[in-house]
PDB file of N, CA and C in Angstrom:
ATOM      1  N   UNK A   1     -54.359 -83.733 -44.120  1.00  0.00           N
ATOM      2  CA  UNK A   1     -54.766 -82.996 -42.960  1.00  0.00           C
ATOM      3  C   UNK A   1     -56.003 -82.153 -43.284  1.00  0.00           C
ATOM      4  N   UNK A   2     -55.616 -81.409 -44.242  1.00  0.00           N
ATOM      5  CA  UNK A   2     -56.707 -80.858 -44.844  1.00  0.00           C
ATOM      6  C   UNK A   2     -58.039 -81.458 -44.945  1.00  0.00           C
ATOM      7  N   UNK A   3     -58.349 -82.136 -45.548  1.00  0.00           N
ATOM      8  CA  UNK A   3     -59.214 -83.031 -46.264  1.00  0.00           C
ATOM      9  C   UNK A   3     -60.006 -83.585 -44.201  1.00  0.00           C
ATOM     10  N   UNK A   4     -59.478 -84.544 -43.503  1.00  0.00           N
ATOM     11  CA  UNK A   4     -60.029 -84.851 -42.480  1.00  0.00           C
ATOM     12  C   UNK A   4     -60.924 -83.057 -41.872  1.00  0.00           C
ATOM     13  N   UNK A   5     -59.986 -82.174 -42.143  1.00  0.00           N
ATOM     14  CA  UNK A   5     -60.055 -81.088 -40.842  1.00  0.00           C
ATOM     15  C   UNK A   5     -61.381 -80.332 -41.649  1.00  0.00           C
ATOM     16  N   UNK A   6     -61.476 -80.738 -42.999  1.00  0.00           N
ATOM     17  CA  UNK A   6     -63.107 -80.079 -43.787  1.00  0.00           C
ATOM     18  C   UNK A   6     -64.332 -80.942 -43.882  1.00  0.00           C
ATOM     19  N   UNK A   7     -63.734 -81.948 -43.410  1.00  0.00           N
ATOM     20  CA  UNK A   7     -64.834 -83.252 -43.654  1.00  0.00           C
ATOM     21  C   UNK A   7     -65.549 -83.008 -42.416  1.00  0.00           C
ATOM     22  N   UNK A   8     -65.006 -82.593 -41.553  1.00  0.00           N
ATOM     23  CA  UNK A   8     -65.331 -82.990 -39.985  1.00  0.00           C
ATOM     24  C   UNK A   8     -65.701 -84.074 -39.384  1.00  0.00           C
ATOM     25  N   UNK A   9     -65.081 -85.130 -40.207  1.00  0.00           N
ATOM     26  CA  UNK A   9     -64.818 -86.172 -39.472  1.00  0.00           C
ATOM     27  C   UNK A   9     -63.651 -86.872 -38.267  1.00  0.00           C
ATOM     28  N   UNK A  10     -63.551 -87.963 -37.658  1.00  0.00           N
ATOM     29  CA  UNK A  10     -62.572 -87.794 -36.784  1.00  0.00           C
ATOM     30  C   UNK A  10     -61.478 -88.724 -37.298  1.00  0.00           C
ATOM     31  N   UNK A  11     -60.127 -88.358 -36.898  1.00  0.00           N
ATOM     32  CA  UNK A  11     -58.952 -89.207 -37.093  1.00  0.00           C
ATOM     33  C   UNK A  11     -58.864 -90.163 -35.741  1.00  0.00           C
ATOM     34  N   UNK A  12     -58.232 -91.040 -35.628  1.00  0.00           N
ATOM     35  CA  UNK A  12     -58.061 -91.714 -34.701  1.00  0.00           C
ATOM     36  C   UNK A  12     -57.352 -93.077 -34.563  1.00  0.00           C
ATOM     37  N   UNK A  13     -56.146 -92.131 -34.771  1.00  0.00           N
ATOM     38  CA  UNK A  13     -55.000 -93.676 -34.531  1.00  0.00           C
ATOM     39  C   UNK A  13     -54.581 -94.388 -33.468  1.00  0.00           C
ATOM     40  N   UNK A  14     -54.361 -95.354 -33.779  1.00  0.00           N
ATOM     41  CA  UNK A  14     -54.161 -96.151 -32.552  1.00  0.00           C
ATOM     42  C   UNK A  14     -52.331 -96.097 -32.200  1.00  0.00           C
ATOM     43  N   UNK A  15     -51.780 -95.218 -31.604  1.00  0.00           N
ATOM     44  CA  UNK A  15     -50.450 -94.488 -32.461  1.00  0.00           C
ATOM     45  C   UNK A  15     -49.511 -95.727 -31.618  1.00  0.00           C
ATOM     46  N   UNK A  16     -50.128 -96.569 -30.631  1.00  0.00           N
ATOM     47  CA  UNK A  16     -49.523 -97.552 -29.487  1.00  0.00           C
ATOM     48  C   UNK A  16     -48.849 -99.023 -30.177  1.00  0.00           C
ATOM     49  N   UNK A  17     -49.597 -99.060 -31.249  1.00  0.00           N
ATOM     50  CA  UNK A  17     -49.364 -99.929 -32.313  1.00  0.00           C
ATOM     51  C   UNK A  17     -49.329 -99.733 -33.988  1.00  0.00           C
ATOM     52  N   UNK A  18     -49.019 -98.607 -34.271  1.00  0.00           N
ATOM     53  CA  UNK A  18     -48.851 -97.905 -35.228  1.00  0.00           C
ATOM     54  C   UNK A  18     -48.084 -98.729 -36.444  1.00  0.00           C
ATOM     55  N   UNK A  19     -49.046 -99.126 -37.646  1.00  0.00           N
ATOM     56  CA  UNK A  19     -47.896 -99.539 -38.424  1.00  0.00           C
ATOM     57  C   UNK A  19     -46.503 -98.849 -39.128  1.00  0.00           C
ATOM     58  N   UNK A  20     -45.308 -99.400 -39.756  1.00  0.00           N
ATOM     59  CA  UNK A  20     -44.390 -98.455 -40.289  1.00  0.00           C
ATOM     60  C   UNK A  20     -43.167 -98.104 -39.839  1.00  0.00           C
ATOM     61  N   UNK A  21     -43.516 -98.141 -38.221  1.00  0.00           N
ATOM     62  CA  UNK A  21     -42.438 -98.396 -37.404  1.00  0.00           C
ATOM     63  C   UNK A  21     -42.073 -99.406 -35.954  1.00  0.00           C
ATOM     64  N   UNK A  22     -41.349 -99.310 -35.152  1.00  0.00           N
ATOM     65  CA  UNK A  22     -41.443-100.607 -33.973  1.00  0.00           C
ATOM     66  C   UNK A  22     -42.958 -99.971 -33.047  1.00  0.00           C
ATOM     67  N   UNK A  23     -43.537-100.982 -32.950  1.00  0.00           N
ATOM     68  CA  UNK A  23     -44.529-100.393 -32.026  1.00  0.00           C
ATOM     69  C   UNK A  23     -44.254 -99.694 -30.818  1.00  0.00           C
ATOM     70  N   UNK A  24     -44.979 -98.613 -30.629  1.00  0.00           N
ATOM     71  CA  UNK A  24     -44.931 -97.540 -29.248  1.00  0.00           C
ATOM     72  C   UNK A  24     -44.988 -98.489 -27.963  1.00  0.00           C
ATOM     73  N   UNK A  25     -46.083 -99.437 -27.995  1.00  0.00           N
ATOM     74  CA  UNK A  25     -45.964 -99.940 -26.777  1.00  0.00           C
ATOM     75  C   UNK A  25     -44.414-100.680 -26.212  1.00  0.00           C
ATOM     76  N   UNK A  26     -43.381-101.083 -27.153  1.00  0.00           N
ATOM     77  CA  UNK A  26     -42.488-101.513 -26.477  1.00  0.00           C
ATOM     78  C   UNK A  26     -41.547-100.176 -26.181  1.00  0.00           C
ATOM     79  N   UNK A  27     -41.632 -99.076 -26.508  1.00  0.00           N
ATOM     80  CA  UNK A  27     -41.077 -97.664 -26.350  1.00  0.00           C
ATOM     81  C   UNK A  27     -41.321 -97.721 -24.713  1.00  0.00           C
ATOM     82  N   UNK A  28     -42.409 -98.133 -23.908  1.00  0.00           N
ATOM     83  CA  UNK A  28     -43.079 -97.372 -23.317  1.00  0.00           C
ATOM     84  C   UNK A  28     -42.254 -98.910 -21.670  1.00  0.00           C
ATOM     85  N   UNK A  29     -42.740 -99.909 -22.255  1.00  0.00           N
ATOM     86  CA  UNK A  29     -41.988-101.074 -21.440  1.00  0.00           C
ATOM     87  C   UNK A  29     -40.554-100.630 -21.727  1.00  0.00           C
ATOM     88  N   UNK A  30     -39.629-100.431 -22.694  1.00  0.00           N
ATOM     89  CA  UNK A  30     -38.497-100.001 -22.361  1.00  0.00           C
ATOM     90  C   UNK A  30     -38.173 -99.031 -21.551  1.00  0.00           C
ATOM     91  N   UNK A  31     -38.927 -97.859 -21.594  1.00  0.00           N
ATOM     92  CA  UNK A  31     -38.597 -96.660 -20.686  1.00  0.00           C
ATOM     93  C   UNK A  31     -39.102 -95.926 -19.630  1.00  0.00           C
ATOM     94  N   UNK A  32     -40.244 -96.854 -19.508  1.00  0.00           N
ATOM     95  CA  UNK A  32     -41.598 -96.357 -18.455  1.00  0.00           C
ATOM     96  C   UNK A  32     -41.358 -97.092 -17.040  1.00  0.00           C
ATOM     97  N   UNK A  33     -41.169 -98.055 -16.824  1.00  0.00           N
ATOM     98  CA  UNK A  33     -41.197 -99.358 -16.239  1.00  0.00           C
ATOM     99  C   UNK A  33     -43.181 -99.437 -15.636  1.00  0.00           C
ATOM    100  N   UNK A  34     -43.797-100.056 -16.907  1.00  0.00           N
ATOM    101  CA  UNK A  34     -44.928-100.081 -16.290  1.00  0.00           C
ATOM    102  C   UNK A  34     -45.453-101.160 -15.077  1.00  0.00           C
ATOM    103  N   UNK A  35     -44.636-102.024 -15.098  1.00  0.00           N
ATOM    104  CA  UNK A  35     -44.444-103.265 -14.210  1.00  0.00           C
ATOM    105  C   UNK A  35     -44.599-102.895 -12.814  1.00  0.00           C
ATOM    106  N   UNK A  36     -44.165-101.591 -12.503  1.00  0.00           N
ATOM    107  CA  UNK A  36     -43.643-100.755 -10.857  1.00  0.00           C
ATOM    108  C   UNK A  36     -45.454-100.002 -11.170  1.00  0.00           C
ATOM    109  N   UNK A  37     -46.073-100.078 -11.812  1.00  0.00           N
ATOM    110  CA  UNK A  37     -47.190 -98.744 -11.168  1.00  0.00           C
ATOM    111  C   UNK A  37     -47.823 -99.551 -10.604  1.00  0.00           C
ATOM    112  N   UNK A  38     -48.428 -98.712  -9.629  1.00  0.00           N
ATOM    113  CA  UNK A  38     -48.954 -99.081  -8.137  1.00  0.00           C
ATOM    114  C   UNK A  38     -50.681 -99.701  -8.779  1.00  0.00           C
ATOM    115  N   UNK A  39     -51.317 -98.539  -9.880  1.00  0.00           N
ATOM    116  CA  UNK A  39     -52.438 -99.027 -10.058  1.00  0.00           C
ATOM    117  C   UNK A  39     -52.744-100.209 -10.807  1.00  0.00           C
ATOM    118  N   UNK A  40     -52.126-100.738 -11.534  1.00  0.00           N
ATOM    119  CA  UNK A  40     -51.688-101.906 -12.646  1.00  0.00           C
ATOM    120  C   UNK A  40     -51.391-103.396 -11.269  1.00  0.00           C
ATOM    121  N   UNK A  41     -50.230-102.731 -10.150  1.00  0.00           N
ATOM    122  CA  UNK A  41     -49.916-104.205  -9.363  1.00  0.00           C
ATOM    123  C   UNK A  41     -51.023-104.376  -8.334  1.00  0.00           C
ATOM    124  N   UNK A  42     -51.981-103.409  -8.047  1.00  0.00           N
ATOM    125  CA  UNK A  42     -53.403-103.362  -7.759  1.00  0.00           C
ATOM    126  C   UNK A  42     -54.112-104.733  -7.943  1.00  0.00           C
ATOM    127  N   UNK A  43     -54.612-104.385  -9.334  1.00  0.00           N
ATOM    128  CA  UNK A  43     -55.526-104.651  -9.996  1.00  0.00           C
ATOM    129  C   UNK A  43     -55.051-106.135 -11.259  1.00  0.00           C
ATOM    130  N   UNK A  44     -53.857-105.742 -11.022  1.00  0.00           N
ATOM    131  CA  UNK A  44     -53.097-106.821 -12.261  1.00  0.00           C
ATOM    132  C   UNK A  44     -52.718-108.087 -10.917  1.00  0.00           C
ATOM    133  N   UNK A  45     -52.793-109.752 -10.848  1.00  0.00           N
ATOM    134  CA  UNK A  45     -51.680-110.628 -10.140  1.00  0.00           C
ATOM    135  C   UNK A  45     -50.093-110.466 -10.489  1.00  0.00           C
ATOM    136  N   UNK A  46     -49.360-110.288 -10.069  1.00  0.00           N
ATOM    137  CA  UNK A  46     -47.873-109.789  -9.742  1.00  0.00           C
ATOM    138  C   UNK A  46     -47.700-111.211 -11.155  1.00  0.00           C
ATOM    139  N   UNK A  47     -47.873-112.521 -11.223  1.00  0.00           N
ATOM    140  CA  UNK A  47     -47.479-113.061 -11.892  1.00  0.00           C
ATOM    141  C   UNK A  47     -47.906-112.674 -13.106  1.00  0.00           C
ATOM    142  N   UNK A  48     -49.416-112.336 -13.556  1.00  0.00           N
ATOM    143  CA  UNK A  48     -49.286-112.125 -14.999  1.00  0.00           C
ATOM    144  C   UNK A  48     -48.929-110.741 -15.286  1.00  0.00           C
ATOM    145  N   UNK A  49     -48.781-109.569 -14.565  1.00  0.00           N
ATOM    146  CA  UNK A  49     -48.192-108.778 -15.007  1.00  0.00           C
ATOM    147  C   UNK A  49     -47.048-108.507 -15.098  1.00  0.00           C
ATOM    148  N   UNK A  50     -46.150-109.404 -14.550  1.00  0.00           N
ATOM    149  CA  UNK A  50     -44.931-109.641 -15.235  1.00  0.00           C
ATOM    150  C   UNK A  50     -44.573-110.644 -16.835  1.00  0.00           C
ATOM    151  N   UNK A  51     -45.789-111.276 -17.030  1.00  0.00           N
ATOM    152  CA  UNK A  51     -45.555-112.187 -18.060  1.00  0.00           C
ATOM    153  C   UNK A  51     -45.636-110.580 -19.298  1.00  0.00           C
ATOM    154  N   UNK A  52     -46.705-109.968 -18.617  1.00  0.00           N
ATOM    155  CA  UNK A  52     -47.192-108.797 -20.082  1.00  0.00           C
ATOM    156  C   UNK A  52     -45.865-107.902 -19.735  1.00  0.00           C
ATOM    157  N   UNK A  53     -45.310-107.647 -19.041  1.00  0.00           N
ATOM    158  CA  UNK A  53     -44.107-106.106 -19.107  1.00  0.00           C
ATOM    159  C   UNK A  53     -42.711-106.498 -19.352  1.00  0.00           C
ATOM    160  N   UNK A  54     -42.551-107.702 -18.926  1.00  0.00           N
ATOM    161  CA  UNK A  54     -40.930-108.300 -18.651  1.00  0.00           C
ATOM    162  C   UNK A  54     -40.463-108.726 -19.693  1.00  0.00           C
ATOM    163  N   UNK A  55     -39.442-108.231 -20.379  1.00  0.00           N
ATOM    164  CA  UNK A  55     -38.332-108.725 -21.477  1.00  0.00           C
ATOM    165  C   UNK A  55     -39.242-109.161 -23.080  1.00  0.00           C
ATOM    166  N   UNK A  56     -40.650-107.837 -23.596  1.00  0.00           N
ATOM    167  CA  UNK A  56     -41.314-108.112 -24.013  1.00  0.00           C
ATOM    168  C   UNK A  56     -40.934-107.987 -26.004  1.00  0.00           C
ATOM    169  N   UNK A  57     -39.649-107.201 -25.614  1.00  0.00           N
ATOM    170  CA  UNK A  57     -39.200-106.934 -27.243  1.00  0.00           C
ATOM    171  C   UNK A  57     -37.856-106.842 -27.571  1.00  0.00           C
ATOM    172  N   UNK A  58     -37.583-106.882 -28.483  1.00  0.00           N
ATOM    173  CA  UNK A  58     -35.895-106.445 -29.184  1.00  0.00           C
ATOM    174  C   UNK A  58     -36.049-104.701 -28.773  1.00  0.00           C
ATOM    175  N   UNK A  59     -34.680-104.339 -29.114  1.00  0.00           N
ATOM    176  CA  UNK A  59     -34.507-102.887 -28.521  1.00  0.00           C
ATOM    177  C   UNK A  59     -34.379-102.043 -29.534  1.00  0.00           C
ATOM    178  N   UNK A  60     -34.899-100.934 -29.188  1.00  0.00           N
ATOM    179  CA  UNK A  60     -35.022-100.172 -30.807  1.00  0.00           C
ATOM    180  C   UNK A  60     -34.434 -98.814 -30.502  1.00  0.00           C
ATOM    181  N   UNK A  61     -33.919 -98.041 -31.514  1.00  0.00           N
ATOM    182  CA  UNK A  61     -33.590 -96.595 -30.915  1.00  0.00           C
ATOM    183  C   UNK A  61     -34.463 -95.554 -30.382  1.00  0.00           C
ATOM    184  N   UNK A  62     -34.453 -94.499 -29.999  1.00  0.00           N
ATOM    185  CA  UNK A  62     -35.978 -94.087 -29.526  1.00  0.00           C
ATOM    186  C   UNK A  62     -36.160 -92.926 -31.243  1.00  0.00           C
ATOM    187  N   UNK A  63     -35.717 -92.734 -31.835  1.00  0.00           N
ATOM    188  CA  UNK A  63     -35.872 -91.916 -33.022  1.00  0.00           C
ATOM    189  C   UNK A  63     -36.256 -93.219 -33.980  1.00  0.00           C
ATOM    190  N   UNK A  64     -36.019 -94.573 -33.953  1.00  0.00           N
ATOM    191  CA  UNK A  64     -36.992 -95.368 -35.214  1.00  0.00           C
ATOM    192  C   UNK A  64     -38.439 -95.921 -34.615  1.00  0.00           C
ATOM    193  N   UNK A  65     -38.665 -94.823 -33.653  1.00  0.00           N
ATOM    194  CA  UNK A  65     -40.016 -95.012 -33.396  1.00  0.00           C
ATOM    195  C   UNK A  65     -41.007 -93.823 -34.005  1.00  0.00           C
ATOM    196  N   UNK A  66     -42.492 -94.333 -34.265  1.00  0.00           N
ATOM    197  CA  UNK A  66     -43.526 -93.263 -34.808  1.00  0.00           C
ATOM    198  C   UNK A  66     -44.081 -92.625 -34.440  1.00  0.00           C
ATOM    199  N   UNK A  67     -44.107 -92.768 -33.084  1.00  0.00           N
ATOM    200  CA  UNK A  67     -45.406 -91.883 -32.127  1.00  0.00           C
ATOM    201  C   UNK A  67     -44.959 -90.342 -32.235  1.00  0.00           C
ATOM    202  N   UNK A  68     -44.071 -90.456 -32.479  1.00  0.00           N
ATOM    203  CA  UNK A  68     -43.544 -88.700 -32.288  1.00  0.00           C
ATOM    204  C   UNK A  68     -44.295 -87.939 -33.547  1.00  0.00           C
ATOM    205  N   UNK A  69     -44.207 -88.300 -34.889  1.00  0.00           N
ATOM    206  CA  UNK A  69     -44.277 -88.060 -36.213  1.00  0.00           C
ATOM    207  C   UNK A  69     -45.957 -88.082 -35.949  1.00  0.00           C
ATOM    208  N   UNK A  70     -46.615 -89.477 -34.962  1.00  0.00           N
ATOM    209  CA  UNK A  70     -47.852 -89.664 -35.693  1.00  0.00           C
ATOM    210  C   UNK A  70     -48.731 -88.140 -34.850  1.00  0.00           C
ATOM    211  N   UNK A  71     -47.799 -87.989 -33.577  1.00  0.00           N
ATOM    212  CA  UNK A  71     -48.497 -86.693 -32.822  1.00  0.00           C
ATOM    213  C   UNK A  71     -48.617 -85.622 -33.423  1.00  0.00           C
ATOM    214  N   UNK A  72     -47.637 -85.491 -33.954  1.00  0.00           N
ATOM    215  CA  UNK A  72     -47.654 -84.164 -34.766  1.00  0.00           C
ATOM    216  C   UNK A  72     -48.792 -84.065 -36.028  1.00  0.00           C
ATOM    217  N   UNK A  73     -48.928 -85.041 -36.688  1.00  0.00           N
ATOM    218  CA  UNK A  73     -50.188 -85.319 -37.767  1.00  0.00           C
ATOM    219  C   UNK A  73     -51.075 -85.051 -37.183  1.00  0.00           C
ATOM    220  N   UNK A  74     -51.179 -85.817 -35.938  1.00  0.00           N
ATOM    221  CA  UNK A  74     -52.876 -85.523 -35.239  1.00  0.00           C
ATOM    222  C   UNK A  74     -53.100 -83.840 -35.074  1.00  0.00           C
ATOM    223  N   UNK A  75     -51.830 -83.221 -34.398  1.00  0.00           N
ATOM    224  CA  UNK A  75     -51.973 -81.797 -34.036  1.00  0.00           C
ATOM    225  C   UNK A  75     -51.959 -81.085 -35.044  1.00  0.00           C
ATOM    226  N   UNK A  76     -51.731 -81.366 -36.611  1.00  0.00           N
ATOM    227  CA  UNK A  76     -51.658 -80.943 -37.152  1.00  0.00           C
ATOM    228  C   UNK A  76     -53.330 -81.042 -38.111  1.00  0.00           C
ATOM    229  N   UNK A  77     -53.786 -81.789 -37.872  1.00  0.00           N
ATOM    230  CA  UNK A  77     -55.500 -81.876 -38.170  1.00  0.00           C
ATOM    231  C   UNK A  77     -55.885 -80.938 -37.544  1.00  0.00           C
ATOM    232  N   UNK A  78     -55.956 -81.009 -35.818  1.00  0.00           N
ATOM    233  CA  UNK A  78     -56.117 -80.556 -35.160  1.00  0.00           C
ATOM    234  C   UNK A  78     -56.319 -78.716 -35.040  1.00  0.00           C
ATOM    235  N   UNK A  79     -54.898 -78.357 -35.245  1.00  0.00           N
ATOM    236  CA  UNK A  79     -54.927 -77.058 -35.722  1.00  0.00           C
ATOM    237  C   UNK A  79     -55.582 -77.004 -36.800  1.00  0.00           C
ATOM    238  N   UNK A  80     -55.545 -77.674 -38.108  1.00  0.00           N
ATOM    239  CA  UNK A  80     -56.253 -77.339 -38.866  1.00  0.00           C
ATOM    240  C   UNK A  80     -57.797 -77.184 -39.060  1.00  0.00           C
ATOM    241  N   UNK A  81     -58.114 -77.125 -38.162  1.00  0.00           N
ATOM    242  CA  UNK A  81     -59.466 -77.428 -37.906  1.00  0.00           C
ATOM    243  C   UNK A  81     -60.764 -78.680 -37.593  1.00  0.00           C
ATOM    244  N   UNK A  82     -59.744 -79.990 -37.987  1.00  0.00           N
ATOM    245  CA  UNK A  82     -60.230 -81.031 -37.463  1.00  0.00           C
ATOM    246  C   UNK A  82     -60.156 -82.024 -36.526  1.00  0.00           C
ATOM    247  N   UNK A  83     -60.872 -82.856 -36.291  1.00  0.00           N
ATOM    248  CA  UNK A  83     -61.268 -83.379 -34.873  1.00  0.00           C
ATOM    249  C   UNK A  83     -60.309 -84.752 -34.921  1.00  0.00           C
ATOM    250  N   UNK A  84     -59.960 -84.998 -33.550  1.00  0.00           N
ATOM    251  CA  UNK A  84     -59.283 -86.113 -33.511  1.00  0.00           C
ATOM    252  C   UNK A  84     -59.820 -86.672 -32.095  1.00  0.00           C
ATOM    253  N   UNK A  85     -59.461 -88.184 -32.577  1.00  0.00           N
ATOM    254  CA  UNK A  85     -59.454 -89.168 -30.969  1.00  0.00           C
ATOM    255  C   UNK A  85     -58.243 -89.697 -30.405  1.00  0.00           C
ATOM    256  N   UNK A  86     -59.295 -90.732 -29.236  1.00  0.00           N
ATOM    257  CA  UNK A  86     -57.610 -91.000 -28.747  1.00  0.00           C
ATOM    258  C   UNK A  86     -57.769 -92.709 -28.998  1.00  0.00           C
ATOM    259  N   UNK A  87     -56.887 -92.991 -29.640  1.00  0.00           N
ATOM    260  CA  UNK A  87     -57.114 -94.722 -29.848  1.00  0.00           C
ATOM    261  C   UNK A  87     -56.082 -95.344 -28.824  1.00  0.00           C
ATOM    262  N   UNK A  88     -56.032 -96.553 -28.535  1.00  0.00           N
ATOM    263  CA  UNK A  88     -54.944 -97.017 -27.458  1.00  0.00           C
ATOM    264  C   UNK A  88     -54.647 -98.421 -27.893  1.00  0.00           C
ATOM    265  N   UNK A  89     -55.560 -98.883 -28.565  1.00  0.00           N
ATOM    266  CA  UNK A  89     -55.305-100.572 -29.059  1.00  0.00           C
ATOM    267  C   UNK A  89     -55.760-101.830 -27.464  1.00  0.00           C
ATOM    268  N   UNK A  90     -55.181-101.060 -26.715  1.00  0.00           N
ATOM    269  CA  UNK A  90     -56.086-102.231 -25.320  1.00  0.00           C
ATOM    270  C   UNK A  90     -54.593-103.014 -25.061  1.00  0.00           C
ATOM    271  N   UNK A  91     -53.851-102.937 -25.367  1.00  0.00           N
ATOM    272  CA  UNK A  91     -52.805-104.371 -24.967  1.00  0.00           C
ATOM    273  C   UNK A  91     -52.743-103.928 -23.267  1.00  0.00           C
ATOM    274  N   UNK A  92     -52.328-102.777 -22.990  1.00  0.00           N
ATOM    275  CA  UNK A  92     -52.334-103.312 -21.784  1.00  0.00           C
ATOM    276  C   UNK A  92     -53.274-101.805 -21.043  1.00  0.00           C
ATOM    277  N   UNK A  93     -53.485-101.427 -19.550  1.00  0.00           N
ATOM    278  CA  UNK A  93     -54.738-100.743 -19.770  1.00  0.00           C
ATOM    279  C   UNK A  93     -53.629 -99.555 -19.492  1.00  0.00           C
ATOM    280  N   UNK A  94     -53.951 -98.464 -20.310  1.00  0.00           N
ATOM    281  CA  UNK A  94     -54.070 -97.392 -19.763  1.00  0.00           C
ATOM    282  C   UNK A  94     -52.633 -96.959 -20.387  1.00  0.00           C
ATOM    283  N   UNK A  95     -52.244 -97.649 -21.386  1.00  0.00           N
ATOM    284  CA  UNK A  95     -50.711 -97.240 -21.751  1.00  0.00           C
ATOM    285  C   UNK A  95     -50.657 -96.129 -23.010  1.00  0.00           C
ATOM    286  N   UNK A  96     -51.843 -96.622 -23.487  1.00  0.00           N
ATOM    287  CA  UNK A  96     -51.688 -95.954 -24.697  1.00  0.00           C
ATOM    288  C   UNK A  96     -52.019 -94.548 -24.479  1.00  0.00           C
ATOM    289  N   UNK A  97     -52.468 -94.272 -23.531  1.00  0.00           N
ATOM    290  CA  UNK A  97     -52.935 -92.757 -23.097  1.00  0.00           C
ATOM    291  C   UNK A  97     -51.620 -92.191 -22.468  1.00  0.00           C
ATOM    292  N   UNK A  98     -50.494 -92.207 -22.524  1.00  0.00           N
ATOM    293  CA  UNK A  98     -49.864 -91.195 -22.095  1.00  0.00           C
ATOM    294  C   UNK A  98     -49.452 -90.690 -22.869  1.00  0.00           C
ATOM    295  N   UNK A  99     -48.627 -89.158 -22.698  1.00  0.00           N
ATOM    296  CA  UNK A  99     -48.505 -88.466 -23.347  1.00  0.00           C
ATOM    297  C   UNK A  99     -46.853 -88.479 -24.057  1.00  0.00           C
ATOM    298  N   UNK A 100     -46.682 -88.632 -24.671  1.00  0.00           N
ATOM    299  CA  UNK A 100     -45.143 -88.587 -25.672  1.00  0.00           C
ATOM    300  C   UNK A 100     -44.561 -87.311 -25.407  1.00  0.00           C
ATOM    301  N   UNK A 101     -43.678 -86.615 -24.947  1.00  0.00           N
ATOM    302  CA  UNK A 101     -42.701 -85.592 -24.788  1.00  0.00           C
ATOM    303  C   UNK A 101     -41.369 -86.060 -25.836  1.00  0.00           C
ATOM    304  N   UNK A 102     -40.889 -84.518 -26.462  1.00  0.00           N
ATOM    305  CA  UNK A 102     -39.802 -85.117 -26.800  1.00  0.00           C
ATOM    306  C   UNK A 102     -38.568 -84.158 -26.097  1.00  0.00           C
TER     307      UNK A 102
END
């Protein structure tokens, strides 16, 4: 943490596909239902955005996931004085930007 937050360089994980643990993005199809948002069935055909949201992974607990751990690293640069981004990986648009609550 240190070391990024004196360098002043930026961190920037892509925390949606994070290696180490099950990827965030199926966290997010398990518990989000991104399939139902209005701006996605817009802009997405009803058929392929069901091929990308529907029955896309095995089921994982929500504690053997990383995003929680990797937020706290970032905020923890963060406070420390260094800069962070926001990475998302692209799988699908706009997923990787929400925000993790625990």
């Amino acid at each position: 943490m240190e070391f990024v937050a004196r360098t002043k360089t930026f961190y920037t994980p892509t925390i949606l596909v994070a290696y180490g643990a099950p990827w965030t993005e199926n966290y997010w199809f398990e518990n989000e239902s991104p399939d139902k948002d209005p701006k996605l069935r817009r802009w997405i055909p009803t058929e392929l955005l069901d091929t990308m949201t529907r029955r896309r992974a095995q089921w994982f607990l929500p504690e053997e996931y990383g995003h929680t751990k990797l937020g706290k690293q970032v905020a923890d640069i963060v406070h420390a004085g260094g800069r962070a981004g926001l990475g998302s990986h692209g799988q699908m648009q706009g997923i990787g930007t929400l925000i993790v609550h625990d």
